[in-house]
C-alpha atoms as a PDB file:
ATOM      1  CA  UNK A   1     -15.142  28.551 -18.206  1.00  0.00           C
ATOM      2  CA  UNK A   2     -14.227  32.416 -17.162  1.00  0.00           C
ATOM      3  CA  UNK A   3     -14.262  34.586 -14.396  1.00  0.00           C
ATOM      4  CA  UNK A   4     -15.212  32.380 -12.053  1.00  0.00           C
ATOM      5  CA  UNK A   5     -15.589  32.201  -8.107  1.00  0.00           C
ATOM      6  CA  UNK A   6     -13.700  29.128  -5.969  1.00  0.00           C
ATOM      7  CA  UNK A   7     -14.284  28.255  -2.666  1.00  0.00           C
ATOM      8  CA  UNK A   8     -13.223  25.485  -0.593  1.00  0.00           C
ATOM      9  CA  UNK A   9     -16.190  23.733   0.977  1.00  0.00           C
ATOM     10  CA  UNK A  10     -16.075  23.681   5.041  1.00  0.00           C
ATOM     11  CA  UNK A  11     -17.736  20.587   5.202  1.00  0.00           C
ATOM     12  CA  UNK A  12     -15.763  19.044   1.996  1.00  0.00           C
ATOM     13  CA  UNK A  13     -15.048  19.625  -0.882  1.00  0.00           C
ATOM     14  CA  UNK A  14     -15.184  22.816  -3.736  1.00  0.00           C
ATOM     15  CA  UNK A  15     -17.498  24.995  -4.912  1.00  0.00           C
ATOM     16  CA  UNK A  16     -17.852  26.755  -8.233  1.00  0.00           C
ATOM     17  CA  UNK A  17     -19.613  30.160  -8.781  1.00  0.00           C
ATOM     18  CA  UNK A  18     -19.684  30.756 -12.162  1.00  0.00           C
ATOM     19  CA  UNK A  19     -20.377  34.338 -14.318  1.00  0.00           C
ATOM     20  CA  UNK A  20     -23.898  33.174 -14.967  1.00  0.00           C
ATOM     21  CA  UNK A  21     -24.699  32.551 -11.281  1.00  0.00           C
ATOM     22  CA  UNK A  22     -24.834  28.793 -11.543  1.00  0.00           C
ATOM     23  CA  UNK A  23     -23.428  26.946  -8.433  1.00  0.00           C
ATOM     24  CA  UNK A  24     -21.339  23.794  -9.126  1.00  0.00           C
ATOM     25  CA  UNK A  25     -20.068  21.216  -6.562  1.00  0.00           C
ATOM     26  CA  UNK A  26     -17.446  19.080  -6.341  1.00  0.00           C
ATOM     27  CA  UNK A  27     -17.262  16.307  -3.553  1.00  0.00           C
ATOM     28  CA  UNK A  28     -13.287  15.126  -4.655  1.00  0.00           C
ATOM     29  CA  UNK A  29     -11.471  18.123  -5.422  1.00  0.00           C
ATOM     30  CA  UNK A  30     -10.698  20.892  -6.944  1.00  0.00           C
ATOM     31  CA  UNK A  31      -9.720  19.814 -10.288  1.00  0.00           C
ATOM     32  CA  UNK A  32     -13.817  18.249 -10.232  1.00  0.00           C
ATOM     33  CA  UNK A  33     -15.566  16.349 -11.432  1.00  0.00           C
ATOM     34  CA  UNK A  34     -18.051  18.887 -10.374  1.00  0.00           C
ATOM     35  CA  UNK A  35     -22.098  19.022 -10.433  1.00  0.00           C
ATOM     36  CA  UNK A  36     -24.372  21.502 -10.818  1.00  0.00           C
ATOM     37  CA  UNK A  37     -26.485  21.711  -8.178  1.00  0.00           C
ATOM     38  CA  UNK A  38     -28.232  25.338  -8.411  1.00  0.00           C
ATOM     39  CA  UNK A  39     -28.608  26.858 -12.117  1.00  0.00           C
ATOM     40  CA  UNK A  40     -29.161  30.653 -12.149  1.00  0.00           C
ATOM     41  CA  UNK A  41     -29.614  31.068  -8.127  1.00  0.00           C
ATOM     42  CA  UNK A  42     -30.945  34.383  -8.301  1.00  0.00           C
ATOM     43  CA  UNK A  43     -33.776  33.178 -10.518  1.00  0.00           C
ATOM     44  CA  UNK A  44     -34.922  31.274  -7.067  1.00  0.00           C
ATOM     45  CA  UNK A  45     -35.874  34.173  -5.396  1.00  0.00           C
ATOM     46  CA  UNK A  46     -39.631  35.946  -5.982  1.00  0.00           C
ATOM     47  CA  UNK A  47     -37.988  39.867  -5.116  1.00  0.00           C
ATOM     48  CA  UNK A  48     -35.453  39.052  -7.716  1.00  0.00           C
ATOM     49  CA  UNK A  49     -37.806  37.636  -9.923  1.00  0.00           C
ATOM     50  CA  UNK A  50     -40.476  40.780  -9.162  1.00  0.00           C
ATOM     51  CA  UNK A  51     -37.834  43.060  -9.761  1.00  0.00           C
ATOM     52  CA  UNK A  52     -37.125  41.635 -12.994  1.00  0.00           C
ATOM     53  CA  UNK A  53     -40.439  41.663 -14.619  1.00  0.00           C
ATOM     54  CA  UNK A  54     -40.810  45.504 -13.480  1.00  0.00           C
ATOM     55  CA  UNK A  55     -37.352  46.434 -15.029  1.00  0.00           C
ATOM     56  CA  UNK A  56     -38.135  44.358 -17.897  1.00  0.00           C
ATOM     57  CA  UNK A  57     -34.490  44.085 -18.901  1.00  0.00           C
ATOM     58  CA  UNK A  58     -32.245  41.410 -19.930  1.00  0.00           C
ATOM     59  CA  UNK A  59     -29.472  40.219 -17.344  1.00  0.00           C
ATOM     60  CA  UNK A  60     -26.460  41.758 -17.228  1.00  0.00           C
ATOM     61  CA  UNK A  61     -25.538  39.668 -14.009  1.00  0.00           C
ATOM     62  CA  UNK A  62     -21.365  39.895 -13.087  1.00  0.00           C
ATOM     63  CA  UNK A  63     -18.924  40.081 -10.504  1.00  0.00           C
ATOM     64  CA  UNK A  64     -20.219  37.414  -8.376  1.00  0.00           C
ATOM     65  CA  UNK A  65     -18.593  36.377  -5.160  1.00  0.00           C
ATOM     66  CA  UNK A  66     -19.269  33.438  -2.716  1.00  0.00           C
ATOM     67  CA  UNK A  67     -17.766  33.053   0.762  1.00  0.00           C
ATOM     68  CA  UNK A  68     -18.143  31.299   3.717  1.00  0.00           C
ATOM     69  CA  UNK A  69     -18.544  33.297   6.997  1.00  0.00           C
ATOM     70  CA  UNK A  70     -20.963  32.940  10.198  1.00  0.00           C
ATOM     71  CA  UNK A  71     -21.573  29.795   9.649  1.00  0.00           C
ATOM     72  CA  UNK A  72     -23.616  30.531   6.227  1.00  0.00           C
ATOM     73  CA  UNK A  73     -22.847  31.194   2.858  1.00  0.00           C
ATOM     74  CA  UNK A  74     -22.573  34.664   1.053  1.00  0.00           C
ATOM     75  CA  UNK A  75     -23.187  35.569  -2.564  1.00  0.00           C
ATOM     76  CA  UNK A  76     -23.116  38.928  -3.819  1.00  0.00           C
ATOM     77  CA  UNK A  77     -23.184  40.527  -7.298  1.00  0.00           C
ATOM     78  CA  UNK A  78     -23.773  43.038  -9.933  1.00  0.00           C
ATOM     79  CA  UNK A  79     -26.837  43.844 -12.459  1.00  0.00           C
ATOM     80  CA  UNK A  80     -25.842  46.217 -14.135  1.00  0.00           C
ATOM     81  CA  UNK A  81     -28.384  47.191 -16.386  1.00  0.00           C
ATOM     82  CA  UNK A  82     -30.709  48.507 -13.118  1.00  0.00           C
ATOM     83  CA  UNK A  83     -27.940  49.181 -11.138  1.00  0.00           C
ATOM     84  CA  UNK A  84     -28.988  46.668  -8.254  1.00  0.00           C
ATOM     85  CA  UNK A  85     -26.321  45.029  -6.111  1.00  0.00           C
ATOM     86  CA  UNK A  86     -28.156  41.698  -4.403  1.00  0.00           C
ATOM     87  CA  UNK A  87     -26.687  39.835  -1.250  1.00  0.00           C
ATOM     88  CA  UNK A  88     -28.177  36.345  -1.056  1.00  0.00           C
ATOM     89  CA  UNK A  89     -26.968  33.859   2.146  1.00  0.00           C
ATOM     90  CA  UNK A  90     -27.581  30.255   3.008  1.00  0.00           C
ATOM     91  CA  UNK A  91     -26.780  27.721   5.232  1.00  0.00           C
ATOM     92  CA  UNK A  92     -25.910  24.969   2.295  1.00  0.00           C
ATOM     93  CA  UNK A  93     -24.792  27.002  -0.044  1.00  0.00           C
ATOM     94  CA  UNK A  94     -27.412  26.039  -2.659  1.00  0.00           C
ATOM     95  CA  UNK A  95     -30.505  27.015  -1.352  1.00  0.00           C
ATOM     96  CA  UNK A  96     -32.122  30.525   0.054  1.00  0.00           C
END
């Protein structure tokens, strides 16, 4: 796995961000064994999805970052082939 994003849980344990946008979770520690618990995130969201379908391009999704601040989680990134930066946040990390 490559270019990847790791952030130590607040309430326990690691999370994984990888290039594809798929969140993985482990409970133990960092070396894993991790889950994953959200593939593609941004594919959750209608806008994203909506904005997709309009473009009608392929993804060219990189440079995602996760972080914990104000009491939620942060994910930002690139699409490069519109141009789009997206911000997504949640409270659990997995879900909008």
């Amino acid at each position: 796995m490559t270019n990847v994003t790791i952030l130590k849980r607040p309430e326990n344990g690691y999370m994984i961000l990888t290039k594809t946008m798929t969140v993985l979770i482990s409970e133990e520690d960092i070396c894993g064994p991790y889950k994953i618990v959200a593939p593609k995130i941004f594919n959750q969201d209608p806008l994203f999805k909506k904005e997709r379908k309009i473009t009608q391009s392929r993804n060219i999704i990189e440079d995602g970052v996760i972080w914990y601040s104000g009491d939620m989680y942060h994910l930002v990134f690139n699409d490069w082939r519109v141009r789009i930066g997206y911000h997504f946040s949640s409270i659990n990390g997995i879900n909008n």
